[in-house]
N, C-alpha and C. Protein backbone atom coordinates (compact mmCIF):
# COMPACT_ATOMS: atom_id res chain seq x y z
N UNK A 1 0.84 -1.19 0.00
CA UNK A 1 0.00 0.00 0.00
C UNK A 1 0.88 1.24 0.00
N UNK A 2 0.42 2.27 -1.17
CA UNK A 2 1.26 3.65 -0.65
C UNK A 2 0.94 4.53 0.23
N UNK A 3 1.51 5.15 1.02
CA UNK A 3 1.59 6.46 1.76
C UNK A 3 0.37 7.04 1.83
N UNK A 4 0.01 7.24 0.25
CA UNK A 4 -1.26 8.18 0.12
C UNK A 4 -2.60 7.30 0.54
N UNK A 5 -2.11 6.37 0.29
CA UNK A 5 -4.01 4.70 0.74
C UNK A 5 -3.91 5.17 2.05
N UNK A 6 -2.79 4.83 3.18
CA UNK A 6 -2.97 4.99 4.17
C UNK A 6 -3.16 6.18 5.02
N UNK A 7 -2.65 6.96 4.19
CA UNK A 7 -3.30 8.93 4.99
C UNK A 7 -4.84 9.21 4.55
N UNK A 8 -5.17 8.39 3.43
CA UNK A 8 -6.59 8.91 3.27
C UNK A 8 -7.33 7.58 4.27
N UNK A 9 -6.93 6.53 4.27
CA UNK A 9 -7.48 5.38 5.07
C UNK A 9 -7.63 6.12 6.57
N UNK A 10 -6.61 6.71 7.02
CA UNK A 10 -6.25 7.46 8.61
C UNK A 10 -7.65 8.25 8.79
N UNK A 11 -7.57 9.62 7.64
CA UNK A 11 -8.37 10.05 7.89
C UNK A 11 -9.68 10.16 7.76
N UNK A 12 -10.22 8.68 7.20
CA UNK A 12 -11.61 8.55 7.17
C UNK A 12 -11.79 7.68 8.38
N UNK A 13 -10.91 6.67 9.07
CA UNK A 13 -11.07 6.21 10.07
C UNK A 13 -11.40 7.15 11.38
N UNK A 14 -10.57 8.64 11.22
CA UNK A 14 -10.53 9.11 12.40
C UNK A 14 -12.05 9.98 11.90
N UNK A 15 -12.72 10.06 10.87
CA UNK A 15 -13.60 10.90 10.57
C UNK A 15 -14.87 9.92 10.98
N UNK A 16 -14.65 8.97 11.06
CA UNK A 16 -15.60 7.71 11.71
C UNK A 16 -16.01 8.13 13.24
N UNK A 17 -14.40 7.84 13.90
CA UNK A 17 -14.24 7.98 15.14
C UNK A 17 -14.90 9.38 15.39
N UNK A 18 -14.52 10.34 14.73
CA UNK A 18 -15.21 11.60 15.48
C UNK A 18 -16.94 11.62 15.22
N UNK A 19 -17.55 11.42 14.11
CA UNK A 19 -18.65 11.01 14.26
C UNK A 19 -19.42 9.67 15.33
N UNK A 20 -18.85 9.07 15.71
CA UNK A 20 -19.32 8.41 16.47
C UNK A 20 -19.19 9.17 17.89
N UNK A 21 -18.18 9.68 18.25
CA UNK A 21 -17.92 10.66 19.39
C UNK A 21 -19.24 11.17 19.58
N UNK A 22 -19.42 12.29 18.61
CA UNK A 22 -20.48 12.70 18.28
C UNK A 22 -22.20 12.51 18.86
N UNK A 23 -22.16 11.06 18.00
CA UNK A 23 -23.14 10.20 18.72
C UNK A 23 -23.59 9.99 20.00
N UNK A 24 -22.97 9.57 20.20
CA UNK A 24 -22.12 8.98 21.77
C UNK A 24 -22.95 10.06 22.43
N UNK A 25 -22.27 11.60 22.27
CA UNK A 25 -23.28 12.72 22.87
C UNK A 25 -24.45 12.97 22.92
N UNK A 26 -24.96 12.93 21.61
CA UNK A 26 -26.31 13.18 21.33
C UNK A 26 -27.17 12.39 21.68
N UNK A 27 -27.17 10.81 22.18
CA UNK A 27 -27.62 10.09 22.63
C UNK A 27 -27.56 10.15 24.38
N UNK A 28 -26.67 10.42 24.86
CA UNK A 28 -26.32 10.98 26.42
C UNK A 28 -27.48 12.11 26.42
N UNK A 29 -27.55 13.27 25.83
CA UNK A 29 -28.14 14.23 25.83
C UNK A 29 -29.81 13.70 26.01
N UNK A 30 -30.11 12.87 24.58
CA UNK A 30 -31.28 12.30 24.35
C UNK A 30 -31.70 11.37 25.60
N UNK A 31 -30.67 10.76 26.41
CA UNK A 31 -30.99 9.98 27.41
C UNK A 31 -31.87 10.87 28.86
N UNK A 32 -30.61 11.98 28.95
CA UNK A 32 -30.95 13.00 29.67
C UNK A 32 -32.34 13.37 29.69
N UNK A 33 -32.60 13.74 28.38
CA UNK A 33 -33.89 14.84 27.99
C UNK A 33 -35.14 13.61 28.52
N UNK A 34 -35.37 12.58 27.90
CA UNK A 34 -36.04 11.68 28.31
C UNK A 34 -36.06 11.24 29.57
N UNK A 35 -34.80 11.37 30.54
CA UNK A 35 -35.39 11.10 31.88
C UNK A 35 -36.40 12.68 32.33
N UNK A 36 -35.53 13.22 32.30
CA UNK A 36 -36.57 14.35 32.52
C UNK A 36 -38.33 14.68 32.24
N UNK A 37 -38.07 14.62 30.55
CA UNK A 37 -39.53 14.07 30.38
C UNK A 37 -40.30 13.05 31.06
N UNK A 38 -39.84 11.84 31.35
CA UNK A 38 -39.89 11.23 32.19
C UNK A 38 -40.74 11.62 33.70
N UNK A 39 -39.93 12.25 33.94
CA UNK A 39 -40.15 13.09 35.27
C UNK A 39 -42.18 14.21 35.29
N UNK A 40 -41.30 14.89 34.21
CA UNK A 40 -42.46 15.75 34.25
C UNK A 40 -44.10 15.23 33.96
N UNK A 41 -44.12 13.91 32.94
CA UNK A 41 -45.43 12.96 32.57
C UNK A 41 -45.49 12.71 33.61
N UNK A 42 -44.73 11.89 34.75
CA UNK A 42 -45.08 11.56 36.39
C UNK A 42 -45.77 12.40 37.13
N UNK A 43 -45.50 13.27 36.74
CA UNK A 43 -46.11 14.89 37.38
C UNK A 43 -47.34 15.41 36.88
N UNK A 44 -47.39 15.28 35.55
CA UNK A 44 -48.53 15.60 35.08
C UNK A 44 -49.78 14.18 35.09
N UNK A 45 -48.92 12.87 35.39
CA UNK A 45 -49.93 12.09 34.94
C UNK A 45 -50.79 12.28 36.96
N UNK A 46 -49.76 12.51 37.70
CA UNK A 46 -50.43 12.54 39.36
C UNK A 46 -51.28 14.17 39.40
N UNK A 47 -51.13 14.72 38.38
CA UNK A 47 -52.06 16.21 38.46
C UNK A 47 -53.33 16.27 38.07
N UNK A 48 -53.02 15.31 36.83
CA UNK A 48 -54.39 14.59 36.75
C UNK A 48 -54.62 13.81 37.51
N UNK A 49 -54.62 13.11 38.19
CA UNK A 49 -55.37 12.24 39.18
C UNK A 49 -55.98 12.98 40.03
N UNK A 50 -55.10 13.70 40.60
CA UNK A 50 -55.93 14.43 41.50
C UNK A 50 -56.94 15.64 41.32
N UNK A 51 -57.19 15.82 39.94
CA UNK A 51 -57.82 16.30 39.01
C UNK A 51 -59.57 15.77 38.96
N UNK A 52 -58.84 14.41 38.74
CA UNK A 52 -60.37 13.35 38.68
C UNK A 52 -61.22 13.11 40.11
N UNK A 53 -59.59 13.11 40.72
CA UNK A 53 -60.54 12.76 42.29
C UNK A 53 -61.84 13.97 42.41
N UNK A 54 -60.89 15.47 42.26
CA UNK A 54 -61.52 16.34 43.01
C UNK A 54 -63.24 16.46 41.80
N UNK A 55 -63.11 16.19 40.96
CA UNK A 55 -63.91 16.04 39.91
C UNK A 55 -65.46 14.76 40.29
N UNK A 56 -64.51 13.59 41.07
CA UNK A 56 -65.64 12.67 41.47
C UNK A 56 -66.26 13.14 42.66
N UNK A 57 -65.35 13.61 43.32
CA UNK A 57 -66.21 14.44 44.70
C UNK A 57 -67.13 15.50 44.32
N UNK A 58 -66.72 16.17 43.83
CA UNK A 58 -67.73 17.16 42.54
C UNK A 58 -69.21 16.77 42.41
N UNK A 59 -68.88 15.56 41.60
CA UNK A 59 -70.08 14.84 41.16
C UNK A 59 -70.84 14.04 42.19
N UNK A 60 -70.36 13.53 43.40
CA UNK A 60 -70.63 12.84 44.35
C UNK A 60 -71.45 13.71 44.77
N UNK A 61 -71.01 15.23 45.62
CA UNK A 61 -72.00 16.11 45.71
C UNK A 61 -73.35 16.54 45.30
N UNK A 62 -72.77 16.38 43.81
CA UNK A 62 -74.17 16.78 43.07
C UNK A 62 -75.29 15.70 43.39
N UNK A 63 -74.72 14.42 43.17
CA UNK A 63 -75.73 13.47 42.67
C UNK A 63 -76.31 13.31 44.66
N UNK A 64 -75.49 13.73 45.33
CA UNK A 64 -76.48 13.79 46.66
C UNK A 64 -77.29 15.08 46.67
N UNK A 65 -77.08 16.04 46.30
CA UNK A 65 -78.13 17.07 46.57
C UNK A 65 -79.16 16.66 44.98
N UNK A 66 -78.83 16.00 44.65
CA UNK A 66 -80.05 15.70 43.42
C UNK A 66 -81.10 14.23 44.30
N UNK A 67 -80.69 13.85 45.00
CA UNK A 67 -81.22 12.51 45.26
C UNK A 67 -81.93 13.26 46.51
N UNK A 68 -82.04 14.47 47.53
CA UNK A 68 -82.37 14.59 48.61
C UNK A 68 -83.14 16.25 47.86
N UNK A 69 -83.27 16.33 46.93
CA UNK A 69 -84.43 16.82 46.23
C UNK A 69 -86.11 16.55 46.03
């Protein structure tokens, strides 16, 4: 092999390597973002709940002052 195979071989190998680097991050990042999201659906899914509760008590009310009508 000449000189020149292996400097262009080098630098597509290392142009590999830095794209994968790359990766590597954006997926860390993406991991990140998703725990978080994560986090916040937990939050929103218990905001609703307590959403519904206060919603069945609501209705619980009603349907007793409708029944003692």
């Amino acid at each position: 092999m000449s000189f020149d195979v292996l400097e262009k071989l080098e630098a597509k190998i290392q142009t590999a390597v830095d794209t994968i680097s790359l990766l590597q991050m954006e997926v860390d990042e993406l991991k990140e973002q998703n725990g978080k999201l994560g986090d916040e659906n937990q939050q929103l899914r218990q905001q609703q709940q307590a959403w519904q509760e206060r919603l069945q008590a609501l209705l619980g009310k009603i349907d007793q002052v409708e029944e003692s009508v």
